[in-house]
N, C-alpha and C. Protein backbone atom coordinates (compact mmCIF):
# COMPACT_ATOMS: atom_id res chain seq x y z
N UNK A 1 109.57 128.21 134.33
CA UNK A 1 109.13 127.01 135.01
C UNK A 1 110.14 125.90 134.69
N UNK A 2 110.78 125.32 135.55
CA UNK A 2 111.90 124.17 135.42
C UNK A 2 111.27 123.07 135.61
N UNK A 3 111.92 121.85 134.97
CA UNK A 3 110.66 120.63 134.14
C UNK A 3 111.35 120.34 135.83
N UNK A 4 110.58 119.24 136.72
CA UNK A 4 111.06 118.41 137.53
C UNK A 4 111.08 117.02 137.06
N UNK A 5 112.18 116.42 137.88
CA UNK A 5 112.92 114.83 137.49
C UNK A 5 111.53 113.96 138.24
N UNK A 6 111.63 113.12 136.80
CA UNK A 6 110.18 111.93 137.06
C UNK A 6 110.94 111.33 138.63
N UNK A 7 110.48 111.23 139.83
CA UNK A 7 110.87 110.11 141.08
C UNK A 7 111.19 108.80 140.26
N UNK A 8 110.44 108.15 139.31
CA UNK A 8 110.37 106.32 139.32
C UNK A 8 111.21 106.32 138.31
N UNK A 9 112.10 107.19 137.42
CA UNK A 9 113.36 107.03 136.21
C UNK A 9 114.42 106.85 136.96
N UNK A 10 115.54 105.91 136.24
CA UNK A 10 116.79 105.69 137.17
C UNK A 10 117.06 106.95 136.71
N UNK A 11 117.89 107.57 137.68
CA UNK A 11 119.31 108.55 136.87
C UNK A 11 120.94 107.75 137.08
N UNK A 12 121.38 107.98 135.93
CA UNK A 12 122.58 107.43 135.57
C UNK A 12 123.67 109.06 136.01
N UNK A 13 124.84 108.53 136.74
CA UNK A 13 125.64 109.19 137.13
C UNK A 13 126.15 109.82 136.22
N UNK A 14 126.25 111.37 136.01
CA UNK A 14 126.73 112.61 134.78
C UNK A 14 128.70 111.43 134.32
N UNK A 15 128.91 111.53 133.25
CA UNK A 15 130.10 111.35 132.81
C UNK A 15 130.76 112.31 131.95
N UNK A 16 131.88 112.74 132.39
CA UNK A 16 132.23 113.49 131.05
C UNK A 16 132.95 112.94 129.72
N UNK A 17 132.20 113.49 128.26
CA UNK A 17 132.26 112.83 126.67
C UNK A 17 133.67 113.31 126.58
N UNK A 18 134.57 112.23 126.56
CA UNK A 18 136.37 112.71 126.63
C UNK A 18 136.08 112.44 124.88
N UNK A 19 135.18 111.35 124.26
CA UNK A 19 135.57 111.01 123.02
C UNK A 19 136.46 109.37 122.79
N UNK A 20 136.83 109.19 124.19
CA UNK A 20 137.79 108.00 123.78
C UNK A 20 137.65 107.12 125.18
N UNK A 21 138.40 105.68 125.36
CA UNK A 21 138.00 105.06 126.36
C UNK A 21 139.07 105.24 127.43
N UNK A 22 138.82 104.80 128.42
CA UNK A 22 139.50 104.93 129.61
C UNK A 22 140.66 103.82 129.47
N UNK A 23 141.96 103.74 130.23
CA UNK A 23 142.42 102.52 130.23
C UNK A 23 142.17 101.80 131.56
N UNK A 24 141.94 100.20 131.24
CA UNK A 24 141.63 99.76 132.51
C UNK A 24 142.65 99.18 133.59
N UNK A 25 141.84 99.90 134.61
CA UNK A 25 143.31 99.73 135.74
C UNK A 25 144.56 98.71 135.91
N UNK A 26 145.56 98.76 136.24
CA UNK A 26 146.71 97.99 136.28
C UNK A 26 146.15 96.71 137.26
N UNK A 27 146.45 95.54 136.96
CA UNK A 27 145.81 94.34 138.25
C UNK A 27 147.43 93.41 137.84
N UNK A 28 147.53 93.01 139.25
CA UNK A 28 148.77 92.12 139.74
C UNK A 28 150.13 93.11 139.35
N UNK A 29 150.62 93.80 138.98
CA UNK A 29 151.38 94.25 138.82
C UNK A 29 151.53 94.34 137.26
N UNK A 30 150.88 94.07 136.53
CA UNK A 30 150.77 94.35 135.36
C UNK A 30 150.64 95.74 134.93
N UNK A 31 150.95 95.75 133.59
CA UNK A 31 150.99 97.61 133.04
C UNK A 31 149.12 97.57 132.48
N UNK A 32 148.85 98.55 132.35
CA UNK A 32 147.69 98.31 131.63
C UNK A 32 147.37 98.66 130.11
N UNK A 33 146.58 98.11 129.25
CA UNK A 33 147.08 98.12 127.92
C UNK A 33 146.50 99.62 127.39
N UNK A 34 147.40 99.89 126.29
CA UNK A 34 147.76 101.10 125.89
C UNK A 34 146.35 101.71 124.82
N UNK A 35 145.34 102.85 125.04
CA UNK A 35 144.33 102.94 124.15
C UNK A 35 144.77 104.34 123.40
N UNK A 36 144.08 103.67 122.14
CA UNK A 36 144.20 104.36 121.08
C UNK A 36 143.44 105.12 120.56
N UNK A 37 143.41 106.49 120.03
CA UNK A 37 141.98 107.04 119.99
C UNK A 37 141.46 107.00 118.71
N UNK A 38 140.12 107.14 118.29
CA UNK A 38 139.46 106.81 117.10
C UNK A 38 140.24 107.26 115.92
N UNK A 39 140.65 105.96 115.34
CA UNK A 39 141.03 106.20 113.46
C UNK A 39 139.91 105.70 112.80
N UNK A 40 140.04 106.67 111.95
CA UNK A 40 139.35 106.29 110.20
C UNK A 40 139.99 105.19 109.78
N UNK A 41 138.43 104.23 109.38
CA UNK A 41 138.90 103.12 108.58
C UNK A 41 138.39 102.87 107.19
N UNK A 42 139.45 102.83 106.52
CA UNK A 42 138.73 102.80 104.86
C UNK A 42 138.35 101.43 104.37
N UNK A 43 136.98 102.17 103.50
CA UNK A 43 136.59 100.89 103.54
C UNK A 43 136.18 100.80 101.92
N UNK A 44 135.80 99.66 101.05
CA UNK A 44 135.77 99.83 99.81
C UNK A 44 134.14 100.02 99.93
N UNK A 45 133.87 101.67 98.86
CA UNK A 45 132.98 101.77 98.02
C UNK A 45 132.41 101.81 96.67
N UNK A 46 131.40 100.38 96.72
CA UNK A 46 130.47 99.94 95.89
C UNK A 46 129.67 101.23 94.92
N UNK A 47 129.09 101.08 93.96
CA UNK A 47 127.85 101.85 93.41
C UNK A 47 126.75 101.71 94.65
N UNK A 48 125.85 102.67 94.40
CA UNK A 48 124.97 102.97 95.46
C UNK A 48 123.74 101.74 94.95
N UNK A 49 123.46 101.09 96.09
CA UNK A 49 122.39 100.23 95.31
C UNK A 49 120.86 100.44 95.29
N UNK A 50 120.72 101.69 95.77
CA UNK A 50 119.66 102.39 95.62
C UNK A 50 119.05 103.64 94.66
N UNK A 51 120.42 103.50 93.59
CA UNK A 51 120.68 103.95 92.52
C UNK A 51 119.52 103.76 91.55
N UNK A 52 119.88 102.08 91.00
CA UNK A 52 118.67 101.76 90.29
C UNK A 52 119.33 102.02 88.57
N UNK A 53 118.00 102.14 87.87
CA UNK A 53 118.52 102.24 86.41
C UNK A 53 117.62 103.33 86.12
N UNK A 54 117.54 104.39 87.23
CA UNK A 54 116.74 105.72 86.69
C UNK A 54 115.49 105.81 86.51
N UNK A 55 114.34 104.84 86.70
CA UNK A 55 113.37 104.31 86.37
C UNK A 55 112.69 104.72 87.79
N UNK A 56 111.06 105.25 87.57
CA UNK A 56 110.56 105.19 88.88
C UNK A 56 108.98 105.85 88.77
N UNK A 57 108.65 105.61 89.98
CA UNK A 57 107.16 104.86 89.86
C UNK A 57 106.22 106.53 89.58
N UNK A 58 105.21 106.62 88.46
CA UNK A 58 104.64 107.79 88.21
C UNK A 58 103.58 107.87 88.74
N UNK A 59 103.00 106.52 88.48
CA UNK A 59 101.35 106.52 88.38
C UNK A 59 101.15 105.36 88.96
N UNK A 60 100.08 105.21 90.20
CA UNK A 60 99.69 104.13 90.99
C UNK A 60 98.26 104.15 90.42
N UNK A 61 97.67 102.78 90.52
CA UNK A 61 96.30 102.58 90.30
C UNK A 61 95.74 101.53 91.57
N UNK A 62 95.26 101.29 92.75
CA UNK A 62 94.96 100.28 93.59
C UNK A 62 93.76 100.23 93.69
N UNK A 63 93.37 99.01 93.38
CA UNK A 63 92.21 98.18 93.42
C UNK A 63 91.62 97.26 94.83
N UNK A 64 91.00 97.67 95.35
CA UNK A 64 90.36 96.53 96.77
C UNK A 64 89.23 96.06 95.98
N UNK A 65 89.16 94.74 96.05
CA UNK A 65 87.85 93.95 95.74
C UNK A 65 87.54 92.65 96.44
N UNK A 66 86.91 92.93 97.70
CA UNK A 66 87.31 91.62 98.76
C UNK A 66 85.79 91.29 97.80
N UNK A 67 85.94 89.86 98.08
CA UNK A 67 85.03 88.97 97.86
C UNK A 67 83.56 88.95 98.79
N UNK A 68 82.63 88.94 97.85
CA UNK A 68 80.78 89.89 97.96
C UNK A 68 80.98 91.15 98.78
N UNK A 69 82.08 91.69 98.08
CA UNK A 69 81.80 93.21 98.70
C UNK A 69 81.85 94.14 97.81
N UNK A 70 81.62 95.31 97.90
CA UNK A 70 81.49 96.51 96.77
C UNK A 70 83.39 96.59 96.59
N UNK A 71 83.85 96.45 94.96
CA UNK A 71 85.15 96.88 94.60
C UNK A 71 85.18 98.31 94.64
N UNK A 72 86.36 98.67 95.16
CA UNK A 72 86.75 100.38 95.04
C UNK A 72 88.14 100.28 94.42
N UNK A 73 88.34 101.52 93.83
CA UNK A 73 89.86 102.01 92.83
C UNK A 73 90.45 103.08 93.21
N UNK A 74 91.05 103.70 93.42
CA UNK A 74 91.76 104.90 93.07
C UNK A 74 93.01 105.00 92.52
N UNK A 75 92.79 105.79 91.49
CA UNK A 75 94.25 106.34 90.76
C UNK A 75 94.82 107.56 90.76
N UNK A 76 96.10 107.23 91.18
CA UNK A 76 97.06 108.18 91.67
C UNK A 76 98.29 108.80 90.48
N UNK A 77 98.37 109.63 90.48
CA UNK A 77 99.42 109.84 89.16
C UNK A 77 100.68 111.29 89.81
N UNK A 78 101.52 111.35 89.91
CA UNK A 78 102.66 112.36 90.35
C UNK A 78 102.39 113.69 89.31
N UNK A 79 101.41 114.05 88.55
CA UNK A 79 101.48 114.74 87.41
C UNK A 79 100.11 115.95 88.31
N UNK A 80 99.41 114.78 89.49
CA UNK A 80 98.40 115.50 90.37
C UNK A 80 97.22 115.22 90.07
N UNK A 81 97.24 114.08 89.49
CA UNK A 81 95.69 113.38 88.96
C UNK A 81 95.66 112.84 90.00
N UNK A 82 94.62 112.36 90.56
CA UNK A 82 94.10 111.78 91.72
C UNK A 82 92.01 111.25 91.59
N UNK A 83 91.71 110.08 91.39
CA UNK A 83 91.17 109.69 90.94
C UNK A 83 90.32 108.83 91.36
N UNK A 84 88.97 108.54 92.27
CA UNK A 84 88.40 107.51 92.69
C UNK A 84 87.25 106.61 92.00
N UNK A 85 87.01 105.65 92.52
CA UNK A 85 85.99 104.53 92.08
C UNK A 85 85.59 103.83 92.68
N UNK A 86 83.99 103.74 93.32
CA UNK A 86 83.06 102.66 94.05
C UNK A 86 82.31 101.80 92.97
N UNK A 87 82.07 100.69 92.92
CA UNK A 87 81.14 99.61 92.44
C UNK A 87 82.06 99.21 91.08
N UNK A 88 81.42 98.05 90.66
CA UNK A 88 82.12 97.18 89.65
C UNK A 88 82.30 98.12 88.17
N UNK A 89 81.04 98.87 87.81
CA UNK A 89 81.27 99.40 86.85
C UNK A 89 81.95 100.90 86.40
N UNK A 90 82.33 101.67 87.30
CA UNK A 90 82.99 102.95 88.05
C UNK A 90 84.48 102.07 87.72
N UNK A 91 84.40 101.26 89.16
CA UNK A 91 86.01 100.57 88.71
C UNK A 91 86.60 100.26 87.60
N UNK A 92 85.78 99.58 87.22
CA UNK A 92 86.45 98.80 85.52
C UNK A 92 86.51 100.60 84.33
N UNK A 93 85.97 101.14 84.07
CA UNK A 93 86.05 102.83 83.70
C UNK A 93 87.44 103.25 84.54
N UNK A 94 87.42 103.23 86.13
CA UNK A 94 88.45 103.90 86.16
C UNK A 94 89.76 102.96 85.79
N UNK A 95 90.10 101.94 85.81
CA UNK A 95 90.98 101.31 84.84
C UNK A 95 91.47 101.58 83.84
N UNK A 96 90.22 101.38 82.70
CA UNK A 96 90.65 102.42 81.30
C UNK A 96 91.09 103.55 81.28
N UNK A 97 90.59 104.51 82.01
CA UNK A 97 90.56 105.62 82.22
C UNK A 97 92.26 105.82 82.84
N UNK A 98 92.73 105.28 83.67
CA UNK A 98 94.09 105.35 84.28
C UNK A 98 95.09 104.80 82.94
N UNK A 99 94.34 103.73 82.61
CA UNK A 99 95.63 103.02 81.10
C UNK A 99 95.40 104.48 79.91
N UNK A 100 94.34 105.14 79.83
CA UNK A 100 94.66 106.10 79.15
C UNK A 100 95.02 107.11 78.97
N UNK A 101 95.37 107.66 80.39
CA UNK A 101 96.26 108.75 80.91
C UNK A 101 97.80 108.31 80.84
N UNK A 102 97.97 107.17 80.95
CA UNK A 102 99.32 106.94 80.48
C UNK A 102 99.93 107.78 79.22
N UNK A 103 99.20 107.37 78.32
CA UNK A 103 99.80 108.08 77.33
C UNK A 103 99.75 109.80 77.24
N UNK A 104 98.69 110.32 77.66
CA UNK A 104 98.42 112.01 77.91
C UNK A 104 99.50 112.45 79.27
N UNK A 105 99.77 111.65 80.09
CA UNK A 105 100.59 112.09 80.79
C UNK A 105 101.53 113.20 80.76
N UNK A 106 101.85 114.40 81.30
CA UNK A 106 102.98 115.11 81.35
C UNK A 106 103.92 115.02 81.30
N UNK A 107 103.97 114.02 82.45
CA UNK A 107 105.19 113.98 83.27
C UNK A 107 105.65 112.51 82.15
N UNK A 108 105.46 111.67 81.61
CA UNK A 108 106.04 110.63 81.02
C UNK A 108 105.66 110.94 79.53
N UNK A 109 105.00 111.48 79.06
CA UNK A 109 105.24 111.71 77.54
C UNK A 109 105.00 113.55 77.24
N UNK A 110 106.45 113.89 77.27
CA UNK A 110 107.00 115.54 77.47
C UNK A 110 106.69 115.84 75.95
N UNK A 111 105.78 116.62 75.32
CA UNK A 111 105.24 117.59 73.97
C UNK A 111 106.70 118.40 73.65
N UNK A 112 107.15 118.82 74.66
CA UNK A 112 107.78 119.62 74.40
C UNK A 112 109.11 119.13 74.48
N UNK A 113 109.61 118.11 74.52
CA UNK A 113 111.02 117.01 74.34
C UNK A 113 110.73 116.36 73.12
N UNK A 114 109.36 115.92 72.34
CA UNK A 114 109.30 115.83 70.66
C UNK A 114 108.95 116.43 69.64
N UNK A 115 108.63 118.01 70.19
CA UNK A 115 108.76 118.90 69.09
C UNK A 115 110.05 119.73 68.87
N UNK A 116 111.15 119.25 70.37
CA UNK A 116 112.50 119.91 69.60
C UNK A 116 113.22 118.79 68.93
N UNK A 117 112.89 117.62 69.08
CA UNK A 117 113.54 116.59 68.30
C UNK A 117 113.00 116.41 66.83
């Protein structure tokens, strides 16, 4: 089955991709100017600034607490903890509860990187 051409899209006349530009025609007796085809241009490279100082984000904790409404939490951790909380007192628990996985963490405090040291 062959797709058919929408009627109401312009079509633009086929060109063939030479890669480089045309020169434009000679006017008054003039020559026309001479084109050159794509050079490499060097350019100076910087450190990557998306580099950083190695540092990066493990563990999210986000809190919604609009005003006279029920607060909710969830905590997120890259280690695969994943963690929710409805009402004031759930929330404030899952808080602690997230500041104290910090330290049990896997992925940021390695057992096995201070028992070979």
């Amino acid at each position: 089955m062959s797709a058919r051409p929408n009627p109401h899209l312009k079509c633009l006349p086929a060109t063939a991709d030479t890669g480089h530009a045309e020169p434009a025609p000679a006017t008054h007796g003039q020559r026309a100017p001479k084109v050159v085809g794509r050079q490499a241009v060097p350019i100076a490279v910087g450190p990557d600034p998306q580099q950083g100082d190695g540092r990066f984000f493990v563990a999210w904790l986000h809190i919604v607490a609009p005003k006279g409404a029920v607060p909710t939490a969830t905590s997120t951790c890259a280690c695969g903890r994943d963690r929710s909380a409805v009402g004031h007192r759930k929330v404030l628990a899952l808080v602690e509860d997230h500041t104290a996985h910090r330290d049990a963490c896997p992925l940021r405090n390695s057992s096995a990187g201070r028992n070979a040291a």
